[in-house]
PDB file of N, CA and C in Angstrom:
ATOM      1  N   UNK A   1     -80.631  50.439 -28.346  1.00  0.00           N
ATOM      2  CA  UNK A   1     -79.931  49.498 -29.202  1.00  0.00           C
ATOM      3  C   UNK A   1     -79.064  50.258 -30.195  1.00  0.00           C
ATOM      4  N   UNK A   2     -77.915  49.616 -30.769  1.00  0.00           N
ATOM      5  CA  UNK A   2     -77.058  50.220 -31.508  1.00  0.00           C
ATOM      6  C   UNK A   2     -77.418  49.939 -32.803  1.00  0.00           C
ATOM      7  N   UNK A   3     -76.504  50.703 -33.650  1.00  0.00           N
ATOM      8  CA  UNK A   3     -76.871  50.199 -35.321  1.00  0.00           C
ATOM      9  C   UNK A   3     -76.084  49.792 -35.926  1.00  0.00           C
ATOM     10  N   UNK A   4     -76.003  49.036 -36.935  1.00  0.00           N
ATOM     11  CA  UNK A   4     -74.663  48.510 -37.275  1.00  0.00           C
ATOM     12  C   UNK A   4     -74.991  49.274 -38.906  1.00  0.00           C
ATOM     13  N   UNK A   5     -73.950  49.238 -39.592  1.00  0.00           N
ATOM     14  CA  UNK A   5     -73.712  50.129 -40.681  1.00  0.00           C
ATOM     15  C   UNK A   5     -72.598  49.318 -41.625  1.00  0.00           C
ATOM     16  N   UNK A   6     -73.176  48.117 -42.583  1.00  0.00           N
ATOM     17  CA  UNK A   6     -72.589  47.792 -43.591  1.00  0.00           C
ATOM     18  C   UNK A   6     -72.704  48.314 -44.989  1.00  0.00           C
ATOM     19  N   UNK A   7     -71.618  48.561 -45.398  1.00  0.00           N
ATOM     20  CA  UNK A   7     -71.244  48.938 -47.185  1.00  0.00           C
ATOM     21  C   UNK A   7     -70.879  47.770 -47.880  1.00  0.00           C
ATOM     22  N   UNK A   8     -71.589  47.894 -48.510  1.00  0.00           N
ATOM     23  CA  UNK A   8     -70.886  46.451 -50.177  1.00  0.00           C
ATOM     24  C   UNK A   8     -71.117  47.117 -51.120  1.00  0.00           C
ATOM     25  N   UNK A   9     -70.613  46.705 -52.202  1.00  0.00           N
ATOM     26  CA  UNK A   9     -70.988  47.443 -54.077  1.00  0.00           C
ATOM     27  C   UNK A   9     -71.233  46.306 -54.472  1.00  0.00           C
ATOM     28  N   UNK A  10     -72.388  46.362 -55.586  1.00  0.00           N
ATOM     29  CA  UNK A  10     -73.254  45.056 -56.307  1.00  0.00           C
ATOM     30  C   UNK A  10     -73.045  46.243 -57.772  1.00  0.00           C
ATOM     31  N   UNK A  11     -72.694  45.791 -58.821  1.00  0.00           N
ATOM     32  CA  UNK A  11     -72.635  46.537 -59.969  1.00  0.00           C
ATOM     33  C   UNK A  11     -71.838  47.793 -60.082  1.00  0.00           C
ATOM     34  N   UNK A  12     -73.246  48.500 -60.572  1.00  0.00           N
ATOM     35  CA  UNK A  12     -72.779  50.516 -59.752  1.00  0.00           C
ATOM     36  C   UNK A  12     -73.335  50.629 -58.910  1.00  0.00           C
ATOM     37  N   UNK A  13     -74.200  49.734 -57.739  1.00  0.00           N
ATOM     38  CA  UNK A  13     -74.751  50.355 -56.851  1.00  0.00           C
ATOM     39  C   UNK A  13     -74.017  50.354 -55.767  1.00  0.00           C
ATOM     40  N   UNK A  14     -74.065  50.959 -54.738  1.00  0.00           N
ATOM     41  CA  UNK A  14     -73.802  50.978 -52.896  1.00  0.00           C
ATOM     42  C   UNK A  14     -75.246  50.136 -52.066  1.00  0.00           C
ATOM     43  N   UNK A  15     -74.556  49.337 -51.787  1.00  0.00           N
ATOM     44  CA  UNK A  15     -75.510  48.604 -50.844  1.00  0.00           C
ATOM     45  C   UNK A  15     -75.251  48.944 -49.533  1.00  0.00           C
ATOM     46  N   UNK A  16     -76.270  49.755 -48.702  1.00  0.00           N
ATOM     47  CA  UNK A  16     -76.311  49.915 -47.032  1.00  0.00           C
ATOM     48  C   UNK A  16     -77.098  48.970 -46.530  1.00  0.00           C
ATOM     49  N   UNK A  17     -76.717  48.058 -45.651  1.00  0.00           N
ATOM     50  CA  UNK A  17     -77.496  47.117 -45.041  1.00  0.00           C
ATOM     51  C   UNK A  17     -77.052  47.463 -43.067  1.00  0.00           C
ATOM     52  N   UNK A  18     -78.344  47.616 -42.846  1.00  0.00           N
ATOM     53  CA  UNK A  18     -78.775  48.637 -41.624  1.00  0.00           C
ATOM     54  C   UNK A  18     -79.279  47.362 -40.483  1.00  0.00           C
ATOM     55  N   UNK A  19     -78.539  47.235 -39.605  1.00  0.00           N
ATOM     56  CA  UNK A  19     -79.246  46.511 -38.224  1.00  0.00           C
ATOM     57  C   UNK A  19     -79.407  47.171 -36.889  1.00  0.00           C
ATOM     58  N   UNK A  20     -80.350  47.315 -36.327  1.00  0.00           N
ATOM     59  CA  UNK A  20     -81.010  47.513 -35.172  1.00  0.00           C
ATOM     60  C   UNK A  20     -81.697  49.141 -35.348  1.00  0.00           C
ATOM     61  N   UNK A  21     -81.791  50.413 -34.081  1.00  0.00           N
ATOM     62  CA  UNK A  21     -82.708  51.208 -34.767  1.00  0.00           C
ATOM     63  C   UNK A  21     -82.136  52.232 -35.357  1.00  0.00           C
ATOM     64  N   UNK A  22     -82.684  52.802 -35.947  1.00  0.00           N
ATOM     65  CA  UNK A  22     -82.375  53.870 -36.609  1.00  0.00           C
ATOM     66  C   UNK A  22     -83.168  55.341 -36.057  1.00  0.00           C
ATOM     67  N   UNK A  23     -82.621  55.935 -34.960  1.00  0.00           N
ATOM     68  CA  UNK A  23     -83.688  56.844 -34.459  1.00  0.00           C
ATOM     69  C   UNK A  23     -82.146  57.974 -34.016  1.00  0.00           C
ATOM     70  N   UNK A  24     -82.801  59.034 -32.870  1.00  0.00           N
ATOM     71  CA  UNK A  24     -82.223  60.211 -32.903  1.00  0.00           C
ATOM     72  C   UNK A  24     -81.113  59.851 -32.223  1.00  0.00           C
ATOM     73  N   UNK A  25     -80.779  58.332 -31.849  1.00  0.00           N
ATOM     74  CA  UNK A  25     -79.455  58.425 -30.861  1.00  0.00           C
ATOM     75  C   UNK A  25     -78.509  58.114 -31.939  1.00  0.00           C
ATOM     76  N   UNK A  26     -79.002  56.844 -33.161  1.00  0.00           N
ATOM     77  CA  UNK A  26     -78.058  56.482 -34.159  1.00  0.00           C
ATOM     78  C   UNK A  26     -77.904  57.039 -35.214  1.00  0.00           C
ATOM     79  N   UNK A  27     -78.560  57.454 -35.392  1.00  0.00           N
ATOM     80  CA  UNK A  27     -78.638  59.233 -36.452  1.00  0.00           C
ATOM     81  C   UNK A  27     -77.227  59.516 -36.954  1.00  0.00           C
ATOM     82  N   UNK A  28     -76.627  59.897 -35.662  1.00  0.00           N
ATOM     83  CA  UNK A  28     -74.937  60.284 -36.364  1.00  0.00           C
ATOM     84  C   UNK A  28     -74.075  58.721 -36.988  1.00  0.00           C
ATOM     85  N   UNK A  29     -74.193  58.118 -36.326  1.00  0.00           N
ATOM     86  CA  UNK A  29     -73.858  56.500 -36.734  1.00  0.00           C
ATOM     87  C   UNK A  29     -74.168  56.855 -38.215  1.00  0.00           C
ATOM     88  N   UNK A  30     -75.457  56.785 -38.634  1.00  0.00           N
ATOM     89  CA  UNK A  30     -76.061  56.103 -40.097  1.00  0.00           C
ATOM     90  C   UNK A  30     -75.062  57.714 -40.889  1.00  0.00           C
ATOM     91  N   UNK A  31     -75.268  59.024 -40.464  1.00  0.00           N
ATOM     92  CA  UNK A  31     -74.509  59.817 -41.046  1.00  0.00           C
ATOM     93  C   UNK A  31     -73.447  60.177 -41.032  1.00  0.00           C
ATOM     94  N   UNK A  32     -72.368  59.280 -40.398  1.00  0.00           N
ATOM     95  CA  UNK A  32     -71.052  59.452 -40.679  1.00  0.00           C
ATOM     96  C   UNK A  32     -70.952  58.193 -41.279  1.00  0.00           C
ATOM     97  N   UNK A  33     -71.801  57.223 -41.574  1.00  0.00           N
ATOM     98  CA  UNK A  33     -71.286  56.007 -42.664  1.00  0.00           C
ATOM     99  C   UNK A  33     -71.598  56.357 -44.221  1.00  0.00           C
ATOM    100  N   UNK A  34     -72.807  57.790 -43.973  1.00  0.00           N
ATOM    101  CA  UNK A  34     -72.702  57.701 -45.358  1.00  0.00           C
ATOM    102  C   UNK A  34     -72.389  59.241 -45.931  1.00  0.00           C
ATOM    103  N   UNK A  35     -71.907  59.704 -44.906  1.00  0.00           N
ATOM    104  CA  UNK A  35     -71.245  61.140 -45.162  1.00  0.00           C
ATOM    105  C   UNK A  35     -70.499  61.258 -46.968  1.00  0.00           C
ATOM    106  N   UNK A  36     -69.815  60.178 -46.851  1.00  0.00           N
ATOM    107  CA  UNK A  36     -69.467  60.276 -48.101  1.00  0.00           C
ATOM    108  C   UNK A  36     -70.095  59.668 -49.871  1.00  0.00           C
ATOM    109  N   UNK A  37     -71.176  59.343 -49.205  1.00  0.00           N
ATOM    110  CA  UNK A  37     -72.544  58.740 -50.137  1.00  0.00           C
ATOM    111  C   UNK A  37     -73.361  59.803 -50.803  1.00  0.00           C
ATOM    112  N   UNK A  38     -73.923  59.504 -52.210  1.00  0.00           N
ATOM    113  CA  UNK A  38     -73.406  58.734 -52.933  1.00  0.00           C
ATOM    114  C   UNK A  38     -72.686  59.074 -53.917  1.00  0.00           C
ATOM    115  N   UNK A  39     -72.595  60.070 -54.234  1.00  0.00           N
ATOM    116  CA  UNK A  39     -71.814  60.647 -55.553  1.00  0.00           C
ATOM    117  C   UNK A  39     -72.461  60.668 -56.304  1.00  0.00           C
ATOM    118  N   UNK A  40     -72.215  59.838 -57.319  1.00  0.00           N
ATOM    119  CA  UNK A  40     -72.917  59.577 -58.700  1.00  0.00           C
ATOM    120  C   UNK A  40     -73.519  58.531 -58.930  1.00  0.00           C
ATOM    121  N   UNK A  41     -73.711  57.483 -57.629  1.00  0.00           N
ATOM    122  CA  UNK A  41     -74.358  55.779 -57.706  1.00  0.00           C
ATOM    123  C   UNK A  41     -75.080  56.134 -57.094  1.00  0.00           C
ATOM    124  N   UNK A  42     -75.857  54.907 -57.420  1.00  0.00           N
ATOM    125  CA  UNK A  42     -77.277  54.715 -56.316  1.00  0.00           C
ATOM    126  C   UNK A  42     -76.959  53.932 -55.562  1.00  0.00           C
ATOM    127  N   UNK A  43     -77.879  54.035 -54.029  1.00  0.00           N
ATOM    128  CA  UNK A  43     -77.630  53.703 -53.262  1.00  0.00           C
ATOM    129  C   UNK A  43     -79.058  52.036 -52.700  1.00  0.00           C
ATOM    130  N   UNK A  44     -78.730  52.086 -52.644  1.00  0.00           N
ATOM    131  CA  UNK A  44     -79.950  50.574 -51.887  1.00  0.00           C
ATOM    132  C   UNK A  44     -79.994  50.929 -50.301  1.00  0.00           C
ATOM    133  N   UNK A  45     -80.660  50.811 -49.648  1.00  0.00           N
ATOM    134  CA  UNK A  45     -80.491  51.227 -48.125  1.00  0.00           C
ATOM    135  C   UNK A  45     -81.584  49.752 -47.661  1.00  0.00           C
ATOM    136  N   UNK A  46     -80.434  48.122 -47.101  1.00  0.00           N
ATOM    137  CA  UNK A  46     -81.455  47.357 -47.142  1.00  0.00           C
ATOM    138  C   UNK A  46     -81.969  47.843 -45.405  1.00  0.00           C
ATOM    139  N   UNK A  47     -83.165  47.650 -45.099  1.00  0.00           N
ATOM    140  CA  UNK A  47     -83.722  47.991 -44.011  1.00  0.00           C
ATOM    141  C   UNK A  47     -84.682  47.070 -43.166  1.00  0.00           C
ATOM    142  N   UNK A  48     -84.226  45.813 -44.030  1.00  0.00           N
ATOM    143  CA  UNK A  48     -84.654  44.280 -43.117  1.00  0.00           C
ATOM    144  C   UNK A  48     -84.602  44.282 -41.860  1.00  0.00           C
ATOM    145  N   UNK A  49     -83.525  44.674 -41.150  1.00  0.00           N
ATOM    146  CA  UNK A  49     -82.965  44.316 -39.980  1.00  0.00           C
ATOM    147  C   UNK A  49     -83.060  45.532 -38.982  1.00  0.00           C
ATOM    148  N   UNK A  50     -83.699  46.840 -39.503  1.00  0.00           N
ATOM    149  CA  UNK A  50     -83.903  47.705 -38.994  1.00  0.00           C
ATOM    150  C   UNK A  50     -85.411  47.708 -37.872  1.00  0.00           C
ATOM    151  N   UNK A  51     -85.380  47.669 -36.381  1.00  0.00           N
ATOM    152  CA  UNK A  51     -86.311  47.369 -35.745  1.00  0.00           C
ATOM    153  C   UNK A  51     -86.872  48.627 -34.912  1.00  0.00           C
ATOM    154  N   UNK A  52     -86.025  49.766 -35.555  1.00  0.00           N
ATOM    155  CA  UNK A  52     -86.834  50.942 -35.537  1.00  0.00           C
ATOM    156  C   UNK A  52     -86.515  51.918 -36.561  1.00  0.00           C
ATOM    157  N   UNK A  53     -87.721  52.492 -36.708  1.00  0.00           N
ATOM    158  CA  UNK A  53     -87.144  53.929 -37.650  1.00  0.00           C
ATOM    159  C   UNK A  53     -88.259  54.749 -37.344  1.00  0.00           C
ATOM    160  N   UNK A  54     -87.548  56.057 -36.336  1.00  0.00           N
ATOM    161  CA  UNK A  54     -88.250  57.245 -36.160  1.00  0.00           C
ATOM    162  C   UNK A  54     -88.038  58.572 -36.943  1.00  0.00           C
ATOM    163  N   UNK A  55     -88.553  59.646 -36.836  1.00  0.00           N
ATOM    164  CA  UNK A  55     -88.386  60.678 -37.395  1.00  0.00           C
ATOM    165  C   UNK A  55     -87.265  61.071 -38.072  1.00  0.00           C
ATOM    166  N   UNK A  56     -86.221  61.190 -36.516  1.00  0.00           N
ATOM    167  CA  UNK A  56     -85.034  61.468 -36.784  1.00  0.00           C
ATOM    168  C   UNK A  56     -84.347  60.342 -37.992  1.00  0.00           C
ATOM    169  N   UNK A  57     -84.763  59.149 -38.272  1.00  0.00           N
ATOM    170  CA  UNK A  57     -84.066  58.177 -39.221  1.00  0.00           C
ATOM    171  C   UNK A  57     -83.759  58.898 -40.398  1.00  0.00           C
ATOM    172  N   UNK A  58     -85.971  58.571 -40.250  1.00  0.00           N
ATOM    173  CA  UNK A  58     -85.945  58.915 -41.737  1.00  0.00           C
ATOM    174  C   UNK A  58     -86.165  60.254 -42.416  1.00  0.00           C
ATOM    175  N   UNK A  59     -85.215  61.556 -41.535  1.00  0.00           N
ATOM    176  CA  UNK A  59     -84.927  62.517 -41.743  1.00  0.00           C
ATOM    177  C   UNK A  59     -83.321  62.357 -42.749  1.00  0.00           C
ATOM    178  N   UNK A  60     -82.785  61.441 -42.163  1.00  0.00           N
ATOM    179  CA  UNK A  60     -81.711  61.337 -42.385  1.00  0.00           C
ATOM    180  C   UNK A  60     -81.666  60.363 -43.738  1.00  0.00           C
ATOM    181  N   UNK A  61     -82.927  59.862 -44.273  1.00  0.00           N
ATOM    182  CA  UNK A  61     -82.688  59.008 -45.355  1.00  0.00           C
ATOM    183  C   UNK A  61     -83.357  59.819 -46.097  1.00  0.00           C
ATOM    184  N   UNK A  62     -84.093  60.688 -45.941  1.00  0.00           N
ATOM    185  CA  UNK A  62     -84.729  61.982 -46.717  1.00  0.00           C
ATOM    186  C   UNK A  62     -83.153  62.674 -46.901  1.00  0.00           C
ATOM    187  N   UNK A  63     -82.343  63.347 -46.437  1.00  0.00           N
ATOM    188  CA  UNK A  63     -81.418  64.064 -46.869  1.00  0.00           C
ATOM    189  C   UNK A  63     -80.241  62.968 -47.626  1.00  0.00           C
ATOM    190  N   UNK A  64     -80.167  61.805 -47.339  1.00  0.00           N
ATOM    191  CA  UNK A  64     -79.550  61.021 -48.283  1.00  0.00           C
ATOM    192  C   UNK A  64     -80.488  61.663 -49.698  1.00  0.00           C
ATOM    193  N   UNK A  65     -81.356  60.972 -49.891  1.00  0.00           N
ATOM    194  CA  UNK A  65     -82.123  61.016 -51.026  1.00  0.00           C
ATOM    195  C   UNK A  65     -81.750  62.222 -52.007  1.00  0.00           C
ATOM    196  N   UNK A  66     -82.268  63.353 -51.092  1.00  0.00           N
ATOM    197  CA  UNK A  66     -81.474  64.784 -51.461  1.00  0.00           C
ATOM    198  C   UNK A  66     -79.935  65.026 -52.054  1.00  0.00           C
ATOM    199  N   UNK A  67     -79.382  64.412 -51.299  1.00  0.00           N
ATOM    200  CA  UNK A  67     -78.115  64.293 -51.970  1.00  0.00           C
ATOM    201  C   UNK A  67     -77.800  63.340 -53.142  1.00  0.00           C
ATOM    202  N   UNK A  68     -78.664  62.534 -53.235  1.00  0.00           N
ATOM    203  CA  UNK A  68     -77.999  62.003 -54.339  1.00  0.00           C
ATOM    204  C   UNK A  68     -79.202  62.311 -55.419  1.00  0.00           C
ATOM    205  N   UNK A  69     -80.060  62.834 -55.338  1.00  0.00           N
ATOM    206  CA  UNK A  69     -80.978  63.492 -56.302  1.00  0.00           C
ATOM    207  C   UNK A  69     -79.787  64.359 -57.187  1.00  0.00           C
ATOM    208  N   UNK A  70     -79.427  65.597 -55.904  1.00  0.00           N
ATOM    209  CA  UNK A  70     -78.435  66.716 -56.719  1.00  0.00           C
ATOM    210  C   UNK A  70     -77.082  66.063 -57.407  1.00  0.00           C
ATOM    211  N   UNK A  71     -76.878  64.553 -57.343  1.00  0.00           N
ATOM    212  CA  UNK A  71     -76.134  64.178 -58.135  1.00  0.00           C
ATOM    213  C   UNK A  71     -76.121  63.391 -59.192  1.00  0.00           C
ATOM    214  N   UNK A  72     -77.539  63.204 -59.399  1.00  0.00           N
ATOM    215  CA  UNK A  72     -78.426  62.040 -60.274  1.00  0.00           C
ATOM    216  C   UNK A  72     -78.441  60.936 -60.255  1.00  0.00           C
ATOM    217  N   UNK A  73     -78.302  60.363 -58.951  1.00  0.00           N
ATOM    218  CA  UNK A  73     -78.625  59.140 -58.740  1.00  0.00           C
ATOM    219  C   UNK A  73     -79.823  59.256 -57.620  1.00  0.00           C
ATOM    220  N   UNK A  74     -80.101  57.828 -57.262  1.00  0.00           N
ATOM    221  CA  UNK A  74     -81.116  57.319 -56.378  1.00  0.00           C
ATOM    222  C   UNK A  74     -81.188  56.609 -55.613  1.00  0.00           C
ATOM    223  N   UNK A  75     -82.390  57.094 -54.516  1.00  0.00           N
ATOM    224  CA  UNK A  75     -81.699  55.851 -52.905  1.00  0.00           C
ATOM    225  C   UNK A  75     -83.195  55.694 -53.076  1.00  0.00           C
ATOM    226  N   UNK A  76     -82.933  53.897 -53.034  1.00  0.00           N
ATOM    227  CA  UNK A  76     -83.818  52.478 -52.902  1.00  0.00           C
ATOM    228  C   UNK A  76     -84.024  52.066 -51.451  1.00  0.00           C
ATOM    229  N   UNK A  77     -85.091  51.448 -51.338  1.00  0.00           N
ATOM    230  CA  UNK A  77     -85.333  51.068 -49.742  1.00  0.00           C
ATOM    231  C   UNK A  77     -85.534  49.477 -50.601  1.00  0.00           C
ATOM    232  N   UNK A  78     -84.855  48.544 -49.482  1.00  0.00           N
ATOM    233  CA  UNK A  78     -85.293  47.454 -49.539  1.00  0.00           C
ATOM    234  C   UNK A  78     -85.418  47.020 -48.341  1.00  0.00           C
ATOM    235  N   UNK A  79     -86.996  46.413 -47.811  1.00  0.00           N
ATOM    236  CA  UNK A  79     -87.440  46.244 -47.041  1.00  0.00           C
ATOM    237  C   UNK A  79     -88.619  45.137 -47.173  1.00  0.00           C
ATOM    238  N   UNK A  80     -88.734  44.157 -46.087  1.00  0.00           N
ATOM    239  CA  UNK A  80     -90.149  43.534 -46.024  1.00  0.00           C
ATOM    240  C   UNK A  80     -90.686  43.770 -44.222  1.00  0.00           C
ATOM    241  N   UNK A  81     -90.031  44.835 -43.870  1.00  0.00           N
ATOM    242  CA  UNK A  81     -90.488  45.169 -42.536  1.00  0.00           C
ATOM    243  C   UNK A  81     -91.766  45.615 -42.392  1.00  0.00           C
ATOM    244  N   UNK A  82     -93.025  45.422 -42.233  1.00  0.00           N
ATOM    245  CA  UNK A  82     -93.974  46.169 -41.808  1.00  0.00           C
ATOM    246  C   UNK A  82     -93.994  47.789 -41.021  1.00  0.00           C
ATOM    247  N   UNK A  83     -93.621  47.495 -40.083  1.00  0.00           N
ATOM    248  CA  UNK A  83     -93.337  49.292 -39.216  1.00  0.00           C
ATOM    249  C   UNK A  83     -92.448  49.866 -40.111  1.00  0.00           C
ATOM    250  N   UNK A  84     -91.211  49.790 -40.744  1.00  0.00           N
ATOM    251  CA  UNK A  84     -90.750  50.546 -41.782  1.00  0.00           C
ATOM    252  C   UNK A  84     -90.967  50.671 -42.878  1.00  0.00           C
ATOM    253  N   UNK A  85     -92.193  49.597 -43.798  1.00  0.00           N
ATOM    254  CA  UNK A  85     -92.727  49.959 -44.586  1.00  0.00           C
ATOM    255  C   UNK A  85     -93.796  51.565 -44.196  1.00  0.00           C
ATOM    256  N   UNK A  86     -94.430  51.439 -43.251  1.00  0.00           N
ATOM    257  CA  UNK A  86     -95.563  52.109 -42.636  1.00  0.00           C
ATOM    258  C   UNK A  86     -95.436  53.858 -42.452  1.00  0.00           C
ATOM    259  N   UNK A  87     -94.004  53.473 -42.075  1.00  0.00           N
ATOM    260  CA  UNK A  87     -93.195  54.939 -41.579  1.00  0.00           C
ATOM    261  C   UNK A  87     -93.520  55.515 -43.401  1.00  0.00           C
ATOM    262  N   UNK A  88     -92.561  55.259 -44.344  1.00  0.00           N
ATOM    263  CA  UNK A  88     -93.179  55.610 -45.440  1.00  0.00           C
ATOM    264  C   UNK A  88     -94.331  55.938 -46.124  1.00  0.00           C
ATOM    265  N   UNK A  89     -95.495  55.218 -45.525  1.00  0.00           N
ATOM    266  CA  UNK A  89     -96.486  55.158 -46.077  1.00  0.00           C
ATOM    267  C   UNK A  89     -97.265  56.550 -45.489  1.00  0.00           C
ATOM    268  N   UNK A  90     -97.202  56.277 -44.165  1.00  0.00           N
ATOM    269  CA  UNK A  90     -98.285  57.659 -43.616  1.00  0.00           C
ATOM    270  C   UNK A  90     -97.490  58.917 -43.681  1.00  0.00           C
ATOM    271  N   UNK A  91     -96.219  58.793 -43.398  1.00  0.00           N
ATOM    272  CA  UNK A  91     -95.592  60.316 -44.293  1.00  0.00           C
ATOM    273  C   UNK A  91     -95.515  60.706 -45.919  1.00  0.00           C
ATOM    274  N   UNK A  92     -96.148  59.816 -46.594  1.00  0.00           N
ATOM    275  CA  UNK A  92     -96.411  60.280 -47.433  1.00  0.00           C
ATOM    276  C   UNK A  92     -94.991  60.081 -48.584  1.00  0.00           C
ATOM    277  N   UNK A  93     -94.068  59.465 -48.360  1.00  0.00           N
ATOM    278  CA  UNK A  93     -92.731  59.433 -48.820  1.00  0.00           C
ATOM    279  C   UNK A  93     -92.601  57.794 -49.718  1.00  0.00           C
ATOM    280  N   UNK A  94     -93.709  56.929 -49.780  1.00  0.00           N
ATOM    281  CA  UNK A  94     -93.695  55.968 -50.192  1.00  0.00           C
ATOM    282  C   UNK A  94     -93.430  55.827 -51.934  1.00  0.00           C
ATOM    283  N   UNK A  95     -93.716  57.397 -52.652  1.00  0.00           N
ATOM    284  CA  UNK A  95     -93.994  57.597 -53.666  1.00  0.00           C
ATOM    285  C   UNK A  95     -92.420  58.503 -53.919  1.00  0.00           C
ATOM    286  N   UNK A  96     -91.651  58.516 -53.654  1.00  0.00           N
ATOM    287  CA  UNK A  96     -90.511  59.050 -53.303  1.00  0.00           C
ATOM    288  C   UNK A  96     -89.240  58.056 -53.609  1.00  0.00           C
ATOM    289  N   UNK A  97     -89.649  57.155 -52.916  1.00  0.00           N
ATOM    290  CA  UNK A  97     -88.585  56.412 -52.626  1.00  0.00           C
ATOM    291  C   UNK A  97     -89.113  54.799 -53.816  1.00  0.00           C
ATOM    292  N   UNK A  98     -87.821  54.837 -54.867  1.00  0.00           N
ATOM    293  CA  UNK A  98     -88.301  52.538 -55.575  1.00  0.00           C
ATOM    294  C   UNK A  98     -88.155  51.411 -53.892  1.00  0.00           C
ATOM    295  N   UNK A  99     -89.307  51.054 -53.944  1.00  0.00           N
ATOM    296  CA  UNK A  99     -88.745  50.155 -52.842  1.00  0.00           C
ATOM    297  C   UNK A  99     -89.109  48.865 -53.130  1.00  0.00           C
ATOM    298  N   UNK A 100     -88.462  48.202 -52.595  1.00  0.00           N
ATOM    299  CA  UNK A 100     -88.571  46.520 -53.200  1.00  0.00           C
ATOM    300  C   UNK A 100     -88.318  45.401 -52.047  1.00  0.00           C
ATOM    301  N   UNK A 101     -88.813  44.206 -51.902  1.00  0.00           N
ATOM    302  CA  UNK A 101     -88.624  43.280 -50.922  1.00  0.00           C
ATOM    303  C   UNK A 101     -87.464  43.285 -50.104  1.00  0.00           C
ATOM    304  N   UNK A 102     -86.421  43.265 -51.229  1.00  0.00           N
ATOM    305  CA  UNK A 102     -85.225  42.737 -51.217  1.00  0.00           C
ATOM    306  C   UNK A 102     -84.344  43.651 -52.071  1.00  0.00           C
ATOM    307  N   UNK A 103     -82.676  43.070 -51.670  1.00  0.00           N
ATOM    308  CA  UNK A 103     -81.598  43.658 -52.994  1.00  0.00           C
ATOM    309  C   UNK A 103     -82.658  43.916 -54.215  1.00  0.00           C
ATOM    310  N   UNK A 104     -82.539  42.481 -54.681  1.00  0.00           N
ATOM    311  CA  UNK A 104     -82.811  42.703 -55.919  1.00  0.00           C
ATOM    312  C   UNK A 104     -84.313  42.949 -56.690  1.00  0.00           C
ATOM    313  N   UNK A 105     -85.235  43.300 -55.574  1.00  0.00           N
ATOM    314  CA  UNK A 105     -86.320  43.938 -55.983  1.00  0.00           C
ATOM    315  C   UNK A 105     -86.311  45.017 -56.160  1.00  0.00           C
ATOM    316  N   UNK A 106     -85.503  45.756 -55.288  1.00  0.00           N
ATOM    317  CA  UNK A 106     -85.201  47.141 -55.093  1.00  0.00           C
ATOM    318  C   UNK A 106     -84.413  47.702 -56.367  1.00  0.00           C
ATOM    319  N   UNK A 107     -83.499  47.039 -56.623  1.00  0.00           N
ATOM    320  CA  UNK A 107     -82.710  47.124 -58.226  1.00  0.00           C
ATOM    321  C   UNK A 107     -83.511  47.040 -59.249  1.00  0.00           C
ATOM    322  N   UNK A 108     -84.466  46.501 -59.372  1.00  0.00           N
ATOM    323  CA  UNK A 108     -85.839  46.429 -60.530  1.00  0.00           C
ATOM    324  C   UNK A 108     -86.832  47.455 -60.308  1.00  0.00           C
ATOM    325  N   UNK A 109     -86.750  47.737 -58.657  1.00  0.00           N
ATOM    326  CA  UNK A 109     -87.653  48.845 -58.219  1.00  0.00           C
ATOM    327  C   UNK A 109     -87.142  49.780 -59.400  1.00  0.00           C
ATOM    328  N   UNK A 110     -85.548  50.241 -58.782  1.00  0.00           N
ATOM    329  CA  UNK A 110     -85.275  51.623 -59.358  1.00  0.00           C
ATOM    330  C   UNK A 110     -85.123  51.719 -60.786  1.00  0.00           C
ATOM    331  N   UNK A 111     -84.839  50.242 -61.728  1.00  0.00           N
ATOM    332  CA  UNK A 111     -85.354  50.600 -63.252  1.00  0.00           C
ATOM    333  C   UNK A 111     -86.478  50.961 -63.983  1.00  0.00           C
ATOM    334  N   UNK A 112     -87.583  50.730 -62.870  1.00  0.00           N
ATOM    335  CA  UNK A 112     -88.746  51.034 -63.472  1.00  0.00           C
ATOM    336  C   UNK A 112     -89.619  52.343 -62.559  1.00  0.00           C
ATOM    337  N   UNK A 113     -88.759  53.156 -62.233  1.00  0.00           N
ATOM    338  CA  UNK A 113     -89.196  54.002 -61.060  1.00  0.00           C
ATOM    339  C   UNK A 113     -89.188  55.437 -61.976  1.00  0.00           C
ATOM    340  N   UNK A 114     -90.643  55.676 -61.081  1.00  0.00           N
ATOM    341  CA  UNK A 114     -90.975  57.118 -61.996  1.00  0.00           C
ATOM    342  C   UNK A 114     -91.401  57.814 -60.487  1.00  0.00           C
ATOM    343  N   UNK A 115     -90.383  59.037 -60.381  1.00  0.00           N
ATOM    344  CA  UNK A 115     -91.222  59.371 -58.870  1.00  0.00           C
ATOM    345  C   UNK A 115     -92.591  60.100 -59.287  1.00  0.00           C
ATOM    346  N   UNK A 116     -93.146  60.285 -57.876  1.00  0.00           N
ATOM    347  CA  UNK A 116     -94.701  60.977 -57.685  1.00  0.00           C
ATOM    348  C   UNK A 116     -94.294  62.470 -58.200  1.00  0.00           C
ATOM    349  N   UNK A 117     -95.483  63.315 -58.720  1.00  0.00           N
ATOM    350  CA  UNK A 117     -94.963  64.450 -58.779  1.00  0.00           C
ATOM    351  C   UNK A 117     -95.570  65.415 -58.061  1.00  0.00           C
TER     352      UNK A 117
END
């Protein structure tokens, strides 16, 4: 299955809203949409619609993260997916990432977000 790769701006943030999987074939897909992400905003990455996420994904939302760490901002997961909640959870990355239901949980996520140390 393919992925689809939408951008919107809500405030200062970048909203990525992600459909179908996210694994080692769509990999370059999700990283040439956000090759130029994020700068100095945070990012939201909604992941509702995402009906896979393997290694390779969320390798690639780990080096988002990275990048916008070194620029002081932050990437949000908004999700009520079960299997992509899960992926987070047993790698250990749940404490990493504000994540929230939705947009705008995820936006409350990241005001009140203290990462793990």
């Amino acid at each position: 299955m393919a992925l689809e790769v939408a951008t919107g701006d809500r405030d200062d943030l970048v909203i990525l809203t992600l459909r179908g999987e996210l694994d080692i074939y769509t990999v370059p897909v999700f990283r040439r949409e956000t090759g130029s992400l994020p700068g100095e905003r945070s990012v939201i990455v909604d992941m509702d619609g995402v009906t896979l996420l393997d290694s390779s994904g969320l390798g690639a939302i780990v080096a988002l993260h990275a990048k916008a760490a070194d620029a002081g901002a932050v990437v949000a997961i908004a999700s009520t997916s079960r299997p992509v909640l899960r992926v987070f959870e047993v790698t250990g990355l749940r404490g990493t990432f504000p994540i929230g239901d939705d947009v705008d949980a995820a936006i409350q996520a990241i005001e009140n977000f203290s990462p793990e140390a």
